[in-house]
Protein backbone atom coordinates (compact mmCIF):
# COMPACT_ATOMS: atom_id res chain seq x y z
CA UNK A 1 2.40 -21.95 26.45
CA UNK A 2 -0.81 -24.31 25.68
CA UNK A 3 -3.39 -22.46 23.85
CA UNK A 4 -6.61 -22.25 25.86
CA UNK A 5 -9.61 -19.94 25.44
CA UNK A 6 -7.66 -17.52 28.56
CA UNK A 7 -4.68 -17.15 26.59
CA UNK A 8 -6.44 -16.76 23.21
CA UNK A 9 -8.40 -13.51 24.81
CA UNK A 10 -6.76 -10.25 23.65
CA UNK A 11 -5.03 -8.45 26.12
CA UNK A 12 -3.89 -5.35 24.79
CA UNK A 13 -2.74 -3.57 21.71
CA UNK A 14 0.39 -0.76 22.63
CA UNK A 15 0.29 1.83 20.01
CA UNK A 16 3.47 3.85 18.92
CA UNK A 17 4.49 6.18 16.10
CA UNK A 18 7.21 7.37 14.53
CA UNK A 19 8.28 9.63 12.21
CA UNK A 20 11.26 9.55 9.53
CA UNK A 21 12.96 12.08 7.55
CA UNK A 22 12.89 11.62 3.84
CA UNK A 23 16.30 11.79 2.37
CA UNK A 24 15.80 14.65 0.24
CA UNK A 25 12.56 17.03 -0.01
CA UNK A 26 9.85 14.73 -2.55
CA UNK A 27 6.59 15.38 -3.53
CA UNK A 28 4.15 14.65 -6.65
CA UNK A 29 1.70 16.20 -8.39
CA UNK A 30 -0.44 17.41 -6.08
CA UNK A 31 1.40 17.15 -2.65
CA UNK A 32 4.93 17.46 -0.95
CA UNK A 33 6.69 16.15 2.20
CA UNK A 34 9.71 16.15 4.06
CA UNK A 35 9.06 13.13 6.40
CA UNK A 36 6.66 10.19 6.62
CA UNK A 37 4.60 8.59 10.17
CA UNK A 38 4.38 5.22 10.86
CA UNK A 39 1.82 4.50 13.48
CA UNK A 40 2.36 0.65 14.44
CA UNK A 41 0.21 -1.81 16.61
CA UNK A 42 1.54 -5.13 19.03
CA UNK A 43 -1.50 -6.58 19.87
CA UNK A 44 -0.69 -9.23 22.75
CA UNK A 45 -2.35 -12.60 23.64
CA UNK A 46 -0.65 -14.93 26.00
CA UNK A 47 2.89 -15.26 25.36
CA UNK A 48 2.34 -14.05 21.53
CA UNK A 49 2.47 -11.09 19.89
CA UNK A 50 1.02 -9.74 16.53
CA UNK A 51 1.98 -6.59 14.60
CA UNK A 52 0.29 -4.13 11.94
CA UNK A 53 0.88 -1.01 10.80
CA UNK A 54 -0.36 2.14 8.75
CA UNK A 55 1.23 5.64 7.31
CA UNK A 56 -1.06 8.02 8.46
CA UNK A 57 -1.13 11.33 10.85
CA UNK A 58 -0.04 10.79 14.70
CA UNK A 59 -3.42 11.25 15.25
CA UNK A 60 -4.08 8.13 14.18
CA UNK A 61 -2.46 6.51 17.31
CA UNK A 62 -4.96 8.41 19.65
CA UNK A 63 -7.92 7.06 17.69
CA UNK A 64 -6.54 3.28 18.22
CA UNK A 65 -5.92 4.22 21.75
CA UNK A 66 -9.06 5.89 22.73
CA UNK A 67 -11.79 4.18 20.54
CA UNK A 68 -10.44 0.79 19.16
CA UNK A 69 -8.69 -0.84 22.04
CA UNK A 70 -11.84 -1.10 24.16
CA UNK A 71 -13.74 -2.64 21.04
CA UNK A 72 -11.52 -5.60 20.76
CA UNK A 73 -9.61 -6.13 24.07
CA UNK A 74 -11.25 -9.50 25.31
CA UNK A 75 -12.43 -11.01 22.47
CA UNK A 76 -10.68 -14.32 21.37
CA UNK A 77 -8.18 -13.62 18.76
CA UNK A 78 -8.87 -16.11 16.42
CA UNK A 79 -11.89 -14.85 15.81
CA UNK A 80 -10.72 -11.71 13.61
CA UNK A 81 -13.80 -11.08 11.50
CA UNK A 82 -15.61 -10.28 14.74
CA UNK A 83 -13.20 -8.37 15.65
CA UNK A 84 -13.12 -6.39 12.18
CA UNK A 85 -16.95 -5.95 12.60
CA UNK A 86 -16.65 -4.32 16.45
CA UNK A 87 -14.11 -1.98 14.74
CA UNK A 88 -16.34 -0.79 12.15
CA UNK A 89 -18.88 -0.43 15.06
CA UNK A 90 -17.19 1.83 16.90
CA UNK A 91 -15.85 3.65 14.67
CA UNK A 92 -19.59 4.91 13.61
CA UNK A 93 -19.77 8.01 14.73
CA UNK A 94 -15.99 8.58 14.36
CA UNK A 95 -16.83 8.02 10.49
CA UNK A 96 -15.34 5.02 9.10
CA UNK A 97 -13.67 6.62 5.74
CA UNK A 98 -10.42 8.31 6.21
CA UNK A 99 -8.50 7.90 9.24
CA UNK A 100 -10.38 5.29 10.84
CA UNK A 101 -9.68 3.26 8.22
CA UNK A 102 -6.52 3.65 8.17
CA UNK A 103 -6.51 2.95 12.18
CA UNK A 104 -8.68 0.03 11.16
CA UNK A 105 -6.28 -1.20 8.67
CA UNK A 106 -3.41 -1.40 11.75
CA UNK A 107 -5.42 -2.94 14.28
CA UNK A 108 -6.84 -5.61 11.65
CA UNK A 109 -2.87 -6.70 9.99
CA UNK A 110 -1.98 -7.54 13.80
CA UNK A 111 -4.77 -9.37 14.78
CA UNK A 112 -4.09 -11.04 11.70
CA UNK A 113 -0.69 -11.34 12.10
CA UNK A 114 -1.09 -12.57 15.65
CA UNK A 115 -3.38 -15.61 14.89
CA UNK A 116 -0.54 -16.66 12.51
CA UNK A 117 2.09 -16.71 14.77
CA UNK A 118 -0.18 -18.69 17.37
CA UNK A 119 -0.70 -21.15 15.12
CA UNK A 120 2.80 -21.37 14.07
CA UNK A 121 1.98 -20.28 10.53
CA UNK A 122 3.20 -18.24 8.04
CA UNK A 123 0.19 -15.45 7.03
CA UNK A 124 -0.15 -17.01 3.56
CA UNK A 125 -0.58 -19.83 4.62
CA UNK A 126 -3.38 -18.88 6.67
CA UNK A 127 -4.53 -17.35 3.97
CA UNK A 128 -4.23 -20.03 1.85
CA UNK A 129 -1.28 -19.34 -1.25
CA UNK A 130 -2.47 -18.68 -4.89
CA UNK A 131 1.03 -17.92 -6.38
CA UNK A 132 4.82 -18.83 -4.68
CA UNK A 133 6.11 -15.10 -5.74
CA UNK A 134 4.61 -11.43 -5.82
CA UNK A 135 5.02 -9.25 -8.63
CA UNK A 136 6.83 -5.83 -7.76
CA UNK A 137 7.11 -2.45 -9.46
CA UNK A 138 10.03 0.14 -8.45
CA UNK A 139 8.22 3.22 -7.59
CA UNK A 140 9.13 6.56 -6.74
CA UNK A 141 10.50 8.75 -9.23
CA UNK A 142 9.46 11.81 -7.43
CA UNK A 143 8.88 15.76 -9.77
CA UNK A 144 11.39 16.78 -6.80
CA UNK A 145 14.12 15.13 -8.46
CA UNK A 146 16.93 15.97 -10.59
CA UNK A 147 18.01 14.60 -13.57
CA UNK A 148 20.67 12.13 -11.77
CA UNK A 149 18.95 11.48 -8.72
CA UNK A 150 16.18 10.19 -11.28
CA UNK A 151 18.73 8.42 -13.70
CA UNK A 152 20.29 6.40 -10.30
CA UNK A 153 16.64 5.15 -8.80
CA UNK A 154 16.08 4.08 -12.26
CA UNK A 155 19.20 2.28 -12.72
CA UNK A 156 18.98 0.70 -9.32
CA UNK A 157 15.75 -0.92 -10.24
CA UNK A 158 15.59 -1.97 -13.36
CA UNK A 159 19.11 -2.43 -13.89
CA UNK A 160 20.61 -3.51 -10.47
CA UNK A 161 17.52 -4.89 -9.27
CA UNK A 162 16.45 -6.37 -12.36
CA UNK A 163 12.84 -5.38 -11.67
CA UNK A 164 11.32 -5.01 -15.09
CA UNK A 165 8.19 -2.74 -14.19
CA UNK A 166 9.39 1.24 -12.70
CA UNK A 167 7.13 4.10 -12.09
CA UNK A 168 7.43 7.79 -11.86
CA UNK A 169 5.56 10.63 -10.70
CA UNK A 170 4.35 13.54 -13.15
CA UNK A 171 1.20 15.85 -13.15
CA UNK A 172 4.01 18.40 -11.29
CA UNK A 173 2.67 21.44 -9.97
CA UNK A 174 -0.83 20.36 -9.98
CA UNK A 175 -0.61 19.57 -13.57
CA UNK A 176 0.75 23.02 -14.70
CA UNK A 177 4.18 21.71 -15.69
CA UNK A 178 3.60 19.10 -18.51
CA UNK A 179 7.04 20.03 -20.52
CA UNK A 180 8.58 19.15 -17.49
CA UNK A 181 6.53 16.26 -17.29
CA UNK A 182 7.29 14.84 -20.85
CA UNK A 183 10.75 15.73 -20.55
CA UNK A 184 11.08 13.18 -17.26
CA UNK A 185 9.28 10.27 -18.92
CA UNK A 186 11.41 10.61 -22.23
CA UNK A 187 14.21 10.06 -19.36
CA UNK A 188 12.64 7.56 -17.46
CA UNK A 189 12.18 5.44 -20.85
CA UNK A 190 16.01 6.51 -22.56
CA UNK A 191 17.27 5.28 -18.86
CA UNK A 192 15.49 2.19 -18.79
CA UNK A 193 15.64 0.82 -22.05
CA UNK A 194 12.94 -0.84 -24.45
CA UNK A 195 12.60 -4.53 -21.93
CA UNK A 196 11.32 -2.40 -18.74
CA UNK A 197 7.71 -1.55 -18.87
CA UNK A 198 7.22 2.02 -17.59
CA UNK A 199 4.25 3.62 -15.14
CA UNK A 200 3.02 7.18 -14.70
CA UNK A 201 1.02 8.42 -11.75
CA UNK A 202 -0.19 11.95 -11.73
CA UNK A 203 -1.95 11.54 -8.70
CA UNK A 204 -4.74 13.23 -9.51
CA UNK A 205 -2.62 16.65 -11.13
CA UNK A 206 -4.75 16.64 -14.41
CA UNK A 207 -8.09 17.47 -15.90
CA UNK A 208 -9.45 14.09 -17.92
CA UNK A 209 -8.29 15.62 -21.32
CA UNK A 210 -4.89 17.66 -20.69
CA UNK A 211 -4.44 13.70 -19.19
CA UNK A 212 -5.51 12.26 -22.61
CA UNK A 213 -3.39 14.80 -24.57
CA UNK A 214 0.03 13.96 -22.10
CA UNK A 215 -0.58 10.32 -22.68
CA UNK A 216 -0.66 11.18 -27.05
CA UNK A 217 2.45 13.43 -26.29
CA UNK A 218 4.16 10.42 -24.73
CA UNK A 219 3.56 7.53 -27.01
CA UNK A 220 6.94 7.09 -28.50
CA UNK A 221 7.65 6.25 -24.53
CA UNK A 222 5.02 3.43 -24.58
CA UNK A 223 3.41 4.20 -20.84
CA UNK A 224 1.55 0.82 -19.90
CA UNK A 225 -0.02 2.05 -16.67
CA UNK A 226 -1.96 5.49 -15.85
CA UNK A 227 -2.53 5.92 -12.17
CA UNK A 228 -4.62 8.68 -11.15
CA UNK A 229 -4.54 10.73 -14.37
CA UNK A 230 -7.35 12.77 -12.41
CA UNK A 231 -8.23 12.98 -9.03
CA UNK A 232 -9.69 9.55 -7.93
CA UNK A 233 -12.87 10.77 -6.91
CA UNK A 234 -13.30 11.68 -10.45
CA UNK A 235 -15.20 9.02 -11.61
CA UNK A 236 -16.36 10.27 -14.34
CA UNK A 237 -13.04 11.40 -15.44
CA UNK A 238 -11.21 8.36 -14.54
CA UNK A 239 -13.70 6.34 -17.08
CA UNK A 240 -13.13 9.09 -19.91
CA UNK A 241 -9.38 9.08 -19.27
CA UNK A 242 -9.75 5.33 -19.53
CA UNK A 243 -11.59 4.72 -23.08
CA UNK A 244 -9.21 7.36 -24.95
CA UNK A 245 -6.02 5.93 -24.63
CA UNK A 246 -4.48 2.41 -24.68
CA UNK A 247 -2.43 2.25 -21.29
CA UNK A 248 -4.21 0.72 -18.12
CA UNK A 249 -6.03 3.21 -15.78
CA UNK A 250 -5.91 2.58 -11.93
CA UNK A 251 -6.63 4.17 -8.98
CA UNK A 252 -8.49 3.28 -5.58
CA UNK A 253 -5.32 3.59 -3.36
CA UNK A 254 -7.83 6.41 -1.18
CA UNK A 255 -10.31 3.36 -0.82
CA UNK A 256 -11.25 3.02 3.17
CA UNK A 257 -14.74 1.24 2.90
CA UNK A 258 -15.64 -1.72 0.59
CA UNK A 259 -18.74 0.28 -1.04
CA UNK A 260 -15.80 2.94 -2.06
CA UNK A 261 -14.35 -0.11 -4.49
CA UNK A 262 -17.31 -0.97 -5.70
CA UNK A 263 -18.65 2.26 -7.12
CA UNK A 264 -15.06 2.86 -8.72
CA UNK A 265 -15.67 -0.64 -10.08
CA UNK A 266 -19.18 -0.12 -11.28
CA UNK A 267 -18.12 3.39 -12.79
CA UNK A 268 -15.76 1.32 -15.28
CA UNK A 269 -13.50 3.90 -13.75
CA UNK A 270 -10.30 1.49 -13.81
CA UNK A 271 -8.99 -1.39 -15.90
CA UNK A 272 -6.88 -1.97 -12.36
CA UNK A 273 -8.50 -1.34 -8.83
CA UNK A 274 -5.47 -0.59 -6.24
CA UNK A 275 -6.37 -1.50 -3.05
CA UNK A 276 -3.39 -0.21 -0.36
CA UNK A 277 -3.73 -3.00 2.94
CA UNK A 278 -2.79 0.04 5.28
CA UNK A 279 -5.73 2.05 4.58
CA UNK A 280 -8.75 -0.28 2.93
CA UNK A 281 -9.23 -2.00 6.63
CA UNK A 282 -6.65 -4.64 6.14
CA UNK A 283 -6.57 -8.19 5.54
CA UNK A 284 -10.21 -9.07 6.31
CA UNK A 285 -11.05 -5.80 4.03
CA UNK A 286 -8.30 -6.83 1.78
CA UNK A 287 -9.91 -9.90 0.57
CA UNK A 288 -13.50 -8.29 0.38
CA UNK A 289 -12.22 -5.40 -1.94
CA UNK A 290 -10.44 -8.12 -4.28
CA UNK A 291 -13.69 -10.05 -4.58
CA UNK A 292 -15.65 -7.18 -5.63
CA UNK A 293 -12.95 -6.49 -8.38
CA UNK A 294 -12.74 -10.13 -9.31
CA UNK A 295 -16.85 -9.72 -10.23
CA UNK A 296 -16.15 -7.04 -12.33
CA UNK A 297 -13.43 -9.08 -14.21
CA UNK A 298 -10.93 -6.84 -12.92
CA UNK A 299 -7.10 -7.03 -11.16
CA UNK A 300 -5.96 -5.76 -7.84
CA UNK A 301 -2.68 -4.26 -7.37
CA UNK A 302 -1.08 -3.49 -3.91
CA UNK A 303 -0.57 0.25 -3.33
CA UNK A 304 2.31 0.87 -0.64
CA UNK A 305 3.45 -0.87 2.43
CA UNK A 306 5.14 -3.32 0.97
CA UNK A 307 6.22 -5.94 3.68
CA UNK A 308 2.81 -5.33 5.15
CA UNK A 309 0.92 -6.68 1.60
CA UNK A 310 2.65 -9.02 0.78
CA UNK A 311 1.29 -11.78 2.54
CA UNK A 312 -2.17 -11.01 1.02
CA UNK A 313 -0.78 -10.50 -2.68
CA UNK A 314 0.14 -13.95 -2.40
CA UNK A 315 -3.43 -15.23 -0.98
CA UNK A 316 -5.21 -13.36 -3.99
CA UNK A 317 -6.35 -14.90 -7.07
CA UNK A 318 -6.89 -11.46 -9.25
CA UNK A 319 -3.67 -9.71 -8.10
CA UNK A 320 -1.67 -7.93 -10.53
CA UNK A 321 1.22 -6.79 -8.83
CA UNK A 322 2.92 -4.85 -6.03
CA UNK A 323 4.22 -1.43 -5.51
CA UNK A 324 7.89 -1.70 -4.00
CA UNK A 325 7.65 1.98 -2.65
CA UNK A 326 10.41 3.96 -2.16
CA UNK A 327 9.74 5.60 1.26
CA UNK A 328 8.31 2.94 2.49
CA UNK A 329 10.70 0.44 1.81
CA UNK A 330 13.21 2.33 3.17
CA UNK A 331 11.32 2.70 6.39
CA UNK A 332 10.32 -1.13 6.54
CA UNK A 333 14.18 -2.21 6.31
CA UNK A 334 14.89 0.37 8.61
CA UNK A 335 12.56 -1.72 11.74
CA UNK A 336 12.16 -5.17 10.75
CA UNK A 337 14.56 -7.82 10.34
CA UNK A 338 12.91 -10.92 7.05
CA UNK A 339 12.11 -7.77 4.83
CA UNK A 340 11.41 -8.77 1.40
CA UNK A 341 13.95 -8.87 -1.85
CA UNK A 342 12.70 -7.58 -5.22
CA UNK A 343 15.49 -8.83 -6.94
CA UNK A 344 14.22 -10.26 -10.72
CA UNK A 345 11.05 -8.17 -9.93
CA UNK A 346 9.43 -10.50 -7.19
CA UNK A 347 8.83 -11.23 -3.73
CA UNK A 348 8.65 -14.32 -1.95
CA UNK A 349 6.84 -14.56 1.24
CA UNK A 350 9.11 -16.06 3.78
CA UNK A 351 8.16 -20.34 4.80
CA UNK A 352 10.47 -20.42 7.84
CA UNK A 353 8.77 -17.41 10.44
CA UNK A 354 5.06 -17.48 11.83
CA UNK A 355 2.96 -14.92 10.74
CA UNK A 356 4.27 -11.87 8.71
CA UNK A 357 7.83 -13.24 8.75
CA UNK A 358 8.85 -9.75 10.10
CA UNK A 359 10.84 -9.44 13.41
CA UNK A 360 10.27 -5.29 14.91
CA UNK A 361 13.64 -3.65 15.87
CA UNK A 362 12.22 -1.28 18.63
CA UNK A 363 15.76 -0.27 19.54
CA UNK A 364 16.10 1.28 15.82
CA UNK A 365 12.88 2.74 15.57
CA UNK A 366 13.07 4.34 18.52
CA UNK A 367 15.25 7.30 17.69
CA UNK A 368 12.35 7.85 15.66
CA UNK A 369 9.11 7.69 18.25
CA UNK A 370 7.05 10.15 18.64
CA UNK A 371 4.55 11.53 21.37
CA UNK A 372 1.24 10.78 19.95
């Protein structure tokens, strides 16, 4: 089909969701879950068709439906940053933090996504490449697990896998549980061995000094990377966490609006601002978040949906590295065909597909579809 300013007018974006059963019962410090939503956008021009996604409530589908979808339908799709900016319009008295950011996030990756594929182009190169691989961490390690279920994820990344970055989850029971907590690092580092640099995230489970005083308790284990030793809207705490002890601080994984990243910057809250692609507003947010680290002299690191950030790791100058989540993984090579392989500990976006290199399996996700 030629491309002419008809077929490069949106026509629609068809909403779905789905929800998937974790394999076993997980949770972290603060929260637990049985099952995790995918809420996935096709936005359509011509003969082409662009896809995003975000984990979020099934609510979330309604909101793209009902409020988003009018915003955007008819505008041409390369023009994405208008697009981005009618979204954050509309989404004004909605209130553009929390789920309508995340909604954001969905509708902005398949616009994104769609251009690409128009143009015959993988996203990076859209984008414009800064690095040929992306950096990946094994995460999960969840306080629901058992000694072996622990000892296997372990081994399957850093030994199988050969990623040489892990991370587990402590802070259990809202940070009442910190012999427990020890206990699972000192396992996490006797399973991993002294080459694998090892990752704690507490997601927010501790006050800034029982955080300090876990970190001293653990220094034989040689932690290299603090995530959320208090909740992330803890400034304060985040930046006293952060000057008393040696490994890196990060958090910013909640962030839906670029003036959330820059306070957390500003606060010298993080030596590592995370930045997840399925909740900051996407790619064109993406980009604006990294920037505002990059003044600060700071890093960005990819929280979550993997196959959906990768693309963007690759575009960014300041990126650190990628987390390879477990659930989400899972769920990703459960409905797309060209998902990545962390193998050696990195990702290379695909050169031979247009757009996000990712082909949706609708038959296989539909066992899974919700009504929302």
């Amino acid at each position: 089909m030629a491309v002419t300013d008809s077929t490069l007018r949106l026509k629609s974006l068809d909403v779905s969701a789905y929800t998937v059963p974790t394999t076993t019962p997980e949770a972290d410090g603060t929260y637990a879950w049985d099952a995790t939503t995918m809420v996935l956008v096709q936005a359509t021009a011509g003969e082409w068709t662009g896809v995003g996604w975000t984990y979020a409530p099934a609510a979330c589908a309604a909101l793209i439906r009902e409020i988003l979808e009018p915003a955007v339908v008819g505008l041409n799709c390369f023009d994405v940053p208008a697009a981005a900016e009618a979204l954050a319009r509309t989404v004004r008295n909605a209130s553009r933090p929390g789920l309508a950011g995340y909604a954001i996030s969905a509708v902005d990756c398949a616009l994104w996504d769609l251009k690409a594929r128009i143009l015959g182009l993988p996203l990076h190169r859209l984008f414009g490449a800064a690095r040929a691989v992306v950096d990946v961490y094994g995460s999960g390690g969840f306080t629901t697990y058992s000694e072996e279920q622990l000892r296997t994820q372990l081994e399957g990344w850093a030994g199988d896998q050969q990623i040489p970055r892990v991370k587990i989850k402590i802070g259990e029971d809202r940070g009442t549980n910190t012999v427990r907590d020890l206990a699972r690092i000192r396992q996490a580092r006797e399973t991993i061995g002294s080459g694998v640099e090892l990752f704690v995230d507490a997601n927010g489970g501790y006050t800034a000094k029982q955080a300090v005083r876990v970190f001293e308790a653990c220094a034989e284990q040689e932690v290299v990377w603090f995530e959320e030793p208090v909740s992330s809207d803890h400034l304060e705490g985040l930046r006293q966490v952060r000057r008393s002890i040696s490994a890196d601080v990060a958090a910013g994984e909640y962030g839906t609006t670029l003036f959330y990243f820059r306070r957390m910057c500003e606060a010298g809250a993080v030596d590592c601002l995370q930045v997840d692609l399925s909740r900051c507003g996407g790619f064109t947010e993406w980009f604006r978040a990294a920037a505002v680290a990059a003044a600060r002299g700071l890093e960005v690191s990819g929280h979550c949906a993997p196959n959906l950030t990768v693309p963007a790791a690759a575009g960014t100058l300041n990126f650190r590295h990628l987390e390879w989540f477990h659930d989400h993984v899972r769920i990703e090579e459960m409905f797309f065909d060209g998902t990545g392989d962390p193998a050696g500990g990195s990702v290379r976006p695909g050169e031979d597909c247009p757009g996000n290199g990712l082909t949706f399996r609708a038959r296989d996700a539909d066992k899974y579809r919700i009504q929302a």
